[in-house]
PDB file of N, CA and C in Angstrom:
ATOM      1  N   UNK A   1      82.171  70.020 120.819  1.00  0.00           N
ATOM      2  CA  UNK A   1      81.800  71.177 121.614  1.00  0.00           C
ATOM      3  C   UNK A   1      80.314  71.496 121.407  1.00  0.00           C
ATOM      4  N   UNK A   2      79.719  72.243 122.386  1.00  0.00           N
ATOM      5  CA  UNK A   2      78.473  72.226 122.283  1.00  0.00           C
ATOM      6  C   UNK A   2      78.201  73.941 121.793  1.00  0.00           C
ATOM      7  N   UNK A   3      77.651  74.138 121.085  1.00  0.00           N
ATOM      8  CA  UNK A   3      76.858  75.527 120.549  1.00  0.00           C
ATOM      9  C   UNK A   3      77.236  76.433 121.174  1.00  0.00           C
ATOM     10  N   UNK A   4      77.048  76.548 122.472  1.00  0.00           N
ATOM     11  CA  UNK A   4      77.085  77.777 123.765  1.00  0.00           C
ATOM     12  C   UNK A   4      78.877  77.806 123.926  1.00  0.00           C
ATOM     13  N   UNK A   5      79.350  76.841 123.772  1.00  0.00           N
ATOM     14  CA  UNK A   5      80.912  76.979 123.819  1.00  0.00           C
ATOM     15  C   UNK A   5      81.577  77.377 122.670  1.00  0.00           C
ATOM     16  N   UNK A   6      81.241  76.967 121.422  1.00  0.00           N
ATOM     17  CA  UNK A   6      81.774  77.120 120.204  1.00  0.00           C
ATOM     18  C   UNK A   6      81.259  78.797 120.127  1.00  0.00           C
ATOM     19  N   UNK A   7      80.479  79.422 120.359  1.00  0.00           N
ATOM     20  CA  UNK A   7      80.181  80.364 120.516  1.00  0.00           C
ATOM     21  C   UNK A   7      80.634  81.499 121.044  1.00  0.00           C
ATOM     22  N   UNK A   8      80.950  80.863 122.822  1.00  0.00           N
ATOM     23  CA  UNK A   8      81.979  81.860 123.400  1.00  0.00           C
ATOM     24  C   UNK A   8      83.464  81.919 122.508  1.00  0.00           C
ATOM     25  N   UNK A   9      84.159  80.878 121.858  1.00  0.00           N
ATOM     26  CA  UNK A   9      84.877  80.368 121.620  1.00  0.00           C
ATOM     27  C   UNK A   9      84.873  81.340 120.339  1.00  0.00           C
ATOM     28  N   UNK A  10      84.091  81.473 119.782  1.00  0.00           N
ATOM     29  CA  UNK A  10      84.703  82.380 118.302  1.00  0.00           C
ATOM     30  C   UNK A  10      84.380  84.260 118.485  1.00  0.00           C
ATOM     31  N   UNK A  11      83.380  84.213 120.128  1.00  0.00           N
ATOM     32  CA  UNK A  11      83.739  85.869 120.165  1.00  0.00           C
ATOM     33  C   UNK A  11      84.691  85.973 120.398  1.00  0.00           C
ATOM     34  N   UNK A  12      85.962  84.845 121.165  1.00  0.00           N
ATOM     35  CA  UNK A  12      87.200  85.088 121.977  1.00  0.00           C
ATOM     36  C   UNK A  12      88.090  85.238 120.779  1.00  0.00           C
ATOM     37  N   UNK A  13      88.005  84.535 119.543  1.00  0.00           N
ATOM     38  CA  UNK A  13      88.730  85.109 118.044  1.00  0.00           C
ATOM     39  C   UNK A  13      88.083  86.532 117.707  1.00  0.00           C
ATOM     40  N   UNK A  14      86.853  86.481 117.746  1.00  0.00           N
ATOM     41  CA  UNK A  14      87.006  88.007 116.871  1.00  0.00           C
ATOM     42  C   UNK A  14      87.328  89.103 118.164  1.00  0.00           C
ATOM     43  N   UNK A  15      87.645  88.712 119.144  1.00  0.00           N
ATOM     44  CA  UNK A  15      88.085  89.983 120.166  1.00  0.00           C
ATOM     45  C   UNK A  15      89.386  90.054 119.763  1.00  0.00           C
ATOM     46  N   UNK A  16      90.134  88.838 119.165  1.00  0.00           N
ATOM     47  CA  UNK A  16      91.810  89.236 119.060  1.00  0.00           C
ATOM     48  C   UNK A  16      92.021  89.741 118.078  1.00  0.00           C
ATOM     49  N   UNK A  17      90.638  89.743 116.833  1.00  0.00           N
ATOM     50  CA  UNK A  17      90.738  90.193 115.559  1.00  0.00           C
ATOM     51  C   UNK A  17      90.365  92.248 115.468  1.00  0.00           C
ATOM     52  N   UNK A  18      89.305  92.054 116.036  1.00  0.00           N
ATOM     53  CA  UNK A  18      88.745  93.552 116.355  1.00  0.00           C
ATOM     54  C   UNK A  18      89.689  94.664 116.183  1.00  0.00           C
ATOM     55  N   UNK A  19      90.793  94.680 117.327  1.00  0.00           N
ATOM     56  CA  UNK A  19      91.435  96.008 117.635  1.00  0.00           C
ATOM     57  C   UNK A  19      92.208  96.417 115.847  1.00  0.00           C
ATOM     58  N   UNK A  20      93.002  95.025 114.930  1.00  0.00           N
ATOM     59  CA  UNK A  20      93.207  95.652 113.628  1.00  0.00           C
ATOM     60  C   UNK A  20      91.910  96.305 112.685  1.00  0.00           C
ATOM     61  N   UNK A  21      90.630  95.706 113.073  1.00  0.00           N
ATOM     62  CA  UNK A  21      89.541  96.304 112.595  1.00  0.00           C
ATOM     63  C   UNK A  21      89.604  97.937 113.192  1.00  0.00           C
ATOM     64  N   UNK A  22      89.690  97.544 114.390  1.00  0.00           N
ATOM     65  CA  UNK A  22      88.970  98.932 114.872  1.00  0.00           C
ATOM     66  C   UNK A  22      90.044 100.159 114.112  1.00  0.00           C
ATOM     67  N   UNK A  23      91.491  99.574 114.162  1.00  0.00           N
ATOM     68  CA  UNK A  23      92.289 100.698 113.650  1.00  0.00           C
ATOM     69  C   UNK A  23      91.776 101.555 112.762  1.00  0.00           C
ATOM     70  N   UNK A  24      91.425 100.699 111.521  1.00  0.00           N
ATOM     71  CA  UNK A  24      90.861 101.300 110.161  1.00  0.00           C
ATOM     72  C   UNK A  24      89.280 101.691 110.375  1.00  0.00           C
ATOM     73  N   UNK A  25      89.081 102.038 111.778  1.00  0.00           N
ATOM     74  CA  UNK A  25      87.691 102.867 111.237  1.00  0.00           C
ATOM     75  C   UNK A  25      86.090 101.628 111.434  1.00  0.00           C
ATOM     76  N   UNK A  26      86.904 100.014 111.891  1.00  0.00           N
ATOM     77  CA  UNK A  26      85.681  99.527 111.517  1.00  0.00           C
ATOM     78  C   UNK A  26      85.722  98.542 113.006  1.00  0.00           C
ATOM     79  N   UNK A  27      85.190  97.706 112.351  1.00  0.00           N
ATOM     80  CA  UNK A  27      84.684  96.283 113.294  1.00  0.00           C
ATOM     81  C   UNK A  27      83.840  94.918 112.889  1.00  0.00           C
ATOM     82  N   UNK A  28      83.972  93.752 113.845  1.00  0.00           N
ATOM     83  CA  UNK A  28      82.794  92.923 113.265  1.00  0.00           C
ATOM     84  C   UNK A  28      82.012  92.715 114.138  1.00  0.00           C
ATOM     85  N   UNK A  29      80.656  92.223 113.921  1.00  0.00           N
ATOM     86  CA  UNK A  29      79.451  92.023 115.396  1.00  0.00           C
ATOM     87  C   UNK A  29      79.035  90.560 115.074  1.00  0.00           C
ATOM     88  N   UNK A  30      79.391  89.333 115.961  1.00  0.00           N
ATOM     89  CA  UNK A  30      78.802  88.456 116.332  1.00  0.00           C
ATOM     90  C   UNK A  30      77.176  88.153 116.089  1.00  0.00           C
ATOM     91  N   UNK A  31      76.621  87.335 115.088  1.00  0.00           N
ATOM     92  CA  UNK A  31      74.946  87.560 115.067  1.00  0.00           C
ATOM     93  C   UNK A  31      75.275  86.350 115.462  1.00  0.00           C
ATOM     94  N   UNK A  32      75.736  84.930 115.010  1.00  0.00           N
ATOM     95  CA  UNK A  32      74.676  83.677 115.388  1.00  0.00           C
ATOM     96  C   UNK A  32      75.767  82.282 114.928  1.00  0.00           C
ATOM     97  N   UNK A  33      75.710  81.415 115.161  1.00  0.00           N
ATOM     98  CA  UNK A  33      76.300  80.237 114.963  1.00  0.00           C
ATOM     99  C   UNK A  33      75.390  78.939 114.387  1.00  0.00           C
ATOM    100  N   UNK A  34      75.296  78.517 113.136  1.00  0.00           N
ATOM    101  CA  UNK A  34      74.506  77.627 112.864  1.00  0.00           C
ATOM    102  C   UNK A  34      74.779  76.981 111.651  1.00  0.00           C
ATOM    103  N   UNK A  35      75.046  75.558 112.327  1.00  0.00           N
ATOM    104  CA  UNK A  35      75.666  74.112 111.180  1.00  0.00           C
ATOM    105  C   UNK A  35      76.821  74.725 110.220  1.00  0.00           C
ATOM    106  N   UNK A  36      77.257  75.144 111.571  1.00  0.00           N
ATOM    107  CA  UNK A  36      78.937  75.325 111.269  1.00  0.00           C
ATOM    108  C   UNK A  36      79.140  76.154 110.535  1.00  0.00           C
ATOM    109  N   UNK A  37      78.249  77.529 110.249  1.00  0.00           N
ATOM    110  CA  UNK A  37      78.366  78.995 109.855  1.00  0.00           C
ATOM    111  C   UNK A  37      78.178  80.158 110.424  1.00  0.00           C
ATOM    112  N   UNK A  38      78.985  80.587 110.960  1.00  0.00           N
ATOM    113  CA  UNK A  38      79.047  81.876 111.439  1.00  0.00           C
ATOM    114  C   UNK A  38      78.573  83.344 110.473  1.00  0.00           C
ATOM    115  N   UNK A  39      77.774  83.369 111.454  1.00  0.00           N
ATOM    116  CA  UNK A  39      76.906  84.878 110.856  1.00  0.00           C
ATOM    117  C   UNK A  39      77.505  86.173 111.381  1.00  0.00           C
ATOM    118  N   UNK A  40      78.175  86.953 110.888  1.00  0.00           N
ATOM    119  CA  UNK A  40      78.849  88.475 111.583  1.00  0.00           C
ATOM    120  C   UNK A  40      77.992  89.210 110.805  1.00  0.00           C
ATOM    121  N   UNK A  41      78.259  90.625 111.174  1.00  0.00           N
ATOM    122  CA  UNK A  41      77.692  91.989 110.431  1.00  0.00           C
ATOM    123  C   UNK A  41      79.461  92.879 110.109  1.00  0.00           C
ATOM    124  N   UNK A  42      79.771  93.183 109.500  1.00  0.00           N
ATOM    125  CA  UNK A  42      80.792  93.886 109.551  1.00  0.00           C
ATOM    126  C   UNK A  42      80.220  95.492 109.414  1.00  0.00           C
ATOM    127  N   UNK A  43      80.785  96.348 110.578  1.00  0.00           N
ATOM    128  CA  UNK A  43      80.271  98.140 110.919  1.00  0.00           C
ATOM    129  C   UNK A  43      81.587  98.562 110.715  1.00  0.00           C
ATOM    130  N   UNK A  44      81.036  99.852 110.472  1.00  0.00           N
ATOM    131  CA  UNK A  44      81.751 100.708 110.749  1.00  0.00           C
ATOM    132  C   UNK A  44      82.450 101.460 109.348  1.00  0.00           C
ATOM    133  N   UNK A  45      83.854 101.105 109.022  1.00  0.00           N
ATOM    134  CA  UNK A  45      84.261 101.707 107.791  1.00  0.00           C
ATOM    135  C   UNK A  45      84.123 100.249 106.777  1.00  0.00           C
ATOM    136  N   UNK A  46      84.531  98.957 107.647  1.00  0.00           N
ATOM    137  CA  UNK A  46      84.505  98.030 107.748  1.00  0.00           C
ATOM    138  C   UNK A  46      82.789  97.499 106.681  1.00  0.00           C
ATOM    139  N   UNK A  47      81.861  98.129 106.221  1.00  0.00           N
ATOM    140  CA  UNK A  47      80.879  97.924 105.804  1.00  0.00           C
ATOM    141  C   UNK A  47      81.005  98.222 104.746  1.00  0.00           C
ATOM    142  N   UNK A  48      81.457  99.257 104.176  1.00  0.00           N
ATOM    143  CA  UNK A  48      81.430  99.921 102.938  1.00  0.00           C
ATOM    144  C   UNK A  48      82.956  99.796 102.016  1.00  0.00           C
ATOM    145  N   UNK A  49      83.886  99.163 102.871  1.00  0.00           N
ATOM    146  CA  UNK A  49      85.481  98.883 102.653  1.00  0.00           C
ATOM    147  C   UNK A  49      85.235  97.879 100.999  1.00  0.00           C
ATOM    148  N   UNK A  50      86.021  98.305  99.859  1.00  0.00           N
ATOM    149  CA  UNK A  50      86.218  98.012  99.084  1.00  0.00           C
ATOM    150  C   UNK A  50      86.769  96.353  99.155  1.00  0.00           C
ATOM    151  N   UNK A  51      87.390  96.331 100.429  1.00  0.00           N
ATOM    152  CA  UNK A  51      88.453  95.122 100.917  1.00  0.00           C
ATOM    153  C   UNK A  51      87.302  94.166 101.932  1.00  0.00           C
ATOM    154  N   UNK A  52      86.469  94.471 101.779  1.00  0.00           N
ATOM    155  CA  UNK A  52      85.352  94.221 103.019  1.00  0.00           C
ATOM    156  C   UNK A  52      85.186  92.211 102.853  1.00  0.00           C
ATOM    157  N   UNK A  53      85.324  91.778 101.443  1.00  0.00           N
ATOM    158  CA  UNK A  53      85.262  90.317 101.312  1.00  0.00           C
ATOM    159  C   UNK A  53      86.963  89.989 101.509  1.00  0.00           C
ATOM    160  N   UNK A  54      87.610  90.834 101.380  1.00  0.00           N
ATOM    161  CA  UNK A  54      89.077  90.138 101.435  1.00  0.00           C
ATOM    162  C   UNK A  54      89.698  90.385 102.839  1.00  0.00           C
ATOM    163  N   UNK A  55      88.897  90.993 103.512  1.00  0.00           N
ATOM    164  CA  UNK A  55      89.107  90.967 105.156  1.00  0.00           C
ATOM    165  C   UNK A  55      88.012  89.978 105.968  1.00  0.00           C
ATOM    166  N   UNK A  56      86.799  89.722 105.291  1.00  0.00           N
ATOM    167  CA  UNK A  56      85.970  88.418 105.572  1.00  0.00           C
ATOM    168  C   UNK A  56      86.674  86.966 105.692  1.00  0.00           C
ATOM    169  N   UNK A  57      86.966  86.564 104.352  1.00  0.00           N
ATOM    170  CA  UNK A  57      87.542  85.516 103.785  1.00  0.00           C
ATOM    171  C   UNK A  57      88.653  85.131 104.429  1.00  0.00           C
ATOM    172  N   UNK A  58      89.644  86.649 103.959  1.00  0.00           N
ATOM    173  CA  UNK A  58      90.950  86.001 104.695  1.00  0.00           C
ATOM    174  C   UNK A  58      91.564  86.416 105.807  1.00  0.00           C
ATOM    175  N   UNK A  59      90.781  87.470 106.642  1.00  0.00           N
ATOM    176  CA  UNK A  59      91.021  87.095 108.118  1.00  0.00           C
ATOM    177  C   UNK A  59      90.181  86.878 108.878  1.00  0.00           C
ATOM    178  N   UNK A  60      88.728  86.729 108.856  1.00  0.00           N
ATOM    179  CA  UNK A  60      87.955  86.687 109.736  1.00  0.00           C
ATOM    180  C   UNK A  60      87.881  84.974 109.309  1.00  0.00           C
ATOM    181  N   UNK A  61      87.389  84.761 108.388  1.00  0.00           N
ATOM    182  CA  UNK A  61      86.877  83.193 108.285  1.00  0.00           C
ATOM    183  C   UNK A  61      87.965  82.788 108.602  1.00  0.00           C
ATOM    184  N   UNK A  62      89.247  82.916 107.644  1.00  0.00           N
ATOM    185  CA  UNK A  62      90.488  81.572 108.200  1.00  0.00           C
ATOM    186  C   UNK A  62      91.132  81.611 109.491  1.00  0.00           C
ATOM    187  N   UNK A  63      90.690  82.845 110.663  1.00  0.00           N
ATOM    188  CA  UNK A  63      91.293  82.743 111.602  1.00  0.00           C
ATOM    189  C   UNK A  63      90.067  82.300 112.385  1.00  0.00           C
ATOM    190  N   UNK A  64      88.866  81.759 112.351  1.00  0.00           N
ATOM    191  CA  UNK A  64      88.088  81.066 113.218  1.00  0.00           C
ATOM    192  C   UNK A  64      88.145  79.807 112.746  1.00  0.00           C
ATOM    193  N   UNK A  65      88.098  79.593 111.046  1.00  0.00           N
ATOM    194  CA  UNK A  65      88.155  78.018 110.578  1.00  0.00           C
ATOM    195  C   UNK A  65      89.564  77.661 111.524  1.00  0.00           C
ATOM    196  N   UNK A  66      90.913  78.186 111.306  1.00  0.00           N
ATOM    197  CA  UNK A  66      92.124  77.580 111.738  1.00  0.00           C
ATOM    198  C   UNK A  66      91.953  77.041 113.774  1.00  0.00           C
ATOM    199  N   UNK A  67      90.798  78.111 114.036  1.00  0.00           N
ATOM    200  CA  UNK A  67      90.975  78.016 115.828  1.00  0.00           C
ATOM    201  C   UNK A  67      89.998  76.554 116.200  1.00  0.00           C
ATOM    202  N   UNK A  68      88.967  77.144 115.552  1.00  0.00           N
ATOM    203  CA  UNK A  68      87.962  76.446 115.900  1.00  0.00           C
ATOM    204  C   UNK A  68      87.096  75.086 114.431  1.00  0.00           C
ATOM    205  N   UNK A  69      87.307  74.037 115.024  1.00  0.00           N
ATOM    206  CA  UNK A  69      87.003  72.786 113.609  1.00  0.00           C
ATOM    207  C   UNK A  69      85.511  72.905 113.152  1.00  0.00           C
ATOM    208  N   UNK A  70      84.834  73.456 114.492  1.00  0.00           N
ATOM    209  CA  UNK A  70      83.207  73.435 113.843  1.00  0.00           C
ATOM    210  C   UNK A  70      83.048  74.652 112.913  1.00  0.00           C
ATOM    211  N   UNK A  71      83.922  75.642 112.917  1.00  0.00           N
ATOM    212  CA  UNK A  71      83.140  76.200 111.519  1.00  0.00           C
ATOM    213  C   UNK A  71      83.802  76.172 110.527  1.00  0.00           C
ATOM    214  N   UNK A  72      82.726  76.336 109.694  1.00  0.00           N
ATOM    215  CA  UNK A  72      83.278  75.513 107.946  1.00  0.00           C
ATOM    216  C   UNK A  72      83.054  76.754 106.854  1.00  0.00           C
ATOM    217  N   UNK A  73      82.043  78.172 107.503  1.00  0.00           N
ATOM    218  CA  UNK A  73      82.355  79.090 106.589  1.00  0.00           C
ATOM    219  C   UNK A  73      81.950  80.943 107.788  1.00  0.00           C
ATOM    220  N   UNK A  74      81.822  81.615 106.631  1.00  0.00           N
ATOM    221  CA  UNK A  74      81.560  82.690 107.550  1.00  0.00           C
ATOM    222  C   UNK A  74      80.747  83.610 106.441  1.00  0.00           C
ATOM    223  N   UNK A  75      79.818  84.378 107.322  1.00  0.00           N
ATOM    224  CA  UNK A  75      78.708  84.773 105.735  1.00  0.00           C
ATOM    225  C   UNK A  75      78.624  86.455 106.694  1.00  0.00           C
ATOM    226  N   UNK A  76      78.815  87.636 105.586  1.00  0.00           N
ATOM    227  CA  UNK A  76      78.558  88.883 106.368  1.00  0.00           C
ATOM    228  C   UNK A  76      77.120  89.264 105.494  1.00  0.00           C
ATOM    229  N   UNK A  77      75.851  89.426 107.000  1.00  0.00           N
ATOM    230  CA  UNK A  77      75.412  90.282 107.041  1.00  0.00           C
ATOM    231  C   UNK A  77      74.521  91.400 106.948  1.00  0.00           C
ATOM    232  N   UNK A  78      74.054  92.100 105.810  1.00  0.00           N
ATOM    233  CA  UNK A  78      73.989  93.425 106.417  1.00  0.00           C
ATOM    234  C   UNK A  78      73.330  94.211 106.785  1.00  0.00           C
TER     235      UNK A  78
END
């Protein structure tokens, strides 16, 4: 896949991810895609969340690593 697709391709994961973010107060923002690392910002309550690496790790990274093969990690931020 090419950059511009893998791209659309992992806002279309964090849109299915968002709305449990948004519940608790937060969210994540899309910065950038590069050699197979995804750059987010995590806002909101979502920034300051005690849980903020254990909602990185284990739902934001493993549900784009599991969708999508080009990315290999996910880095927040801030």
């Amino acid at each position: 896949m090419k950059d511009k697709e893998i791209e659309k391709k992992i806002n279309e994961v964090l849109d299915k991810i968002r709305p449990y973010l948004e519940n608790d107060g937060g969210s994540v923002k899309f910065n950038r895609f590069e050699n197979g690392v995804v750059y987010v910002t995590l806002v909101g309550a979502c920034s300051n969340c005690p849980m903020a690496s254990s909602t990185l790790e284990d739902g934001i990274e493993t549900a784009l690593i599991n969708e999508i093969p080009e990315v290999i990690k996910v880095v927040n931020e801030d």
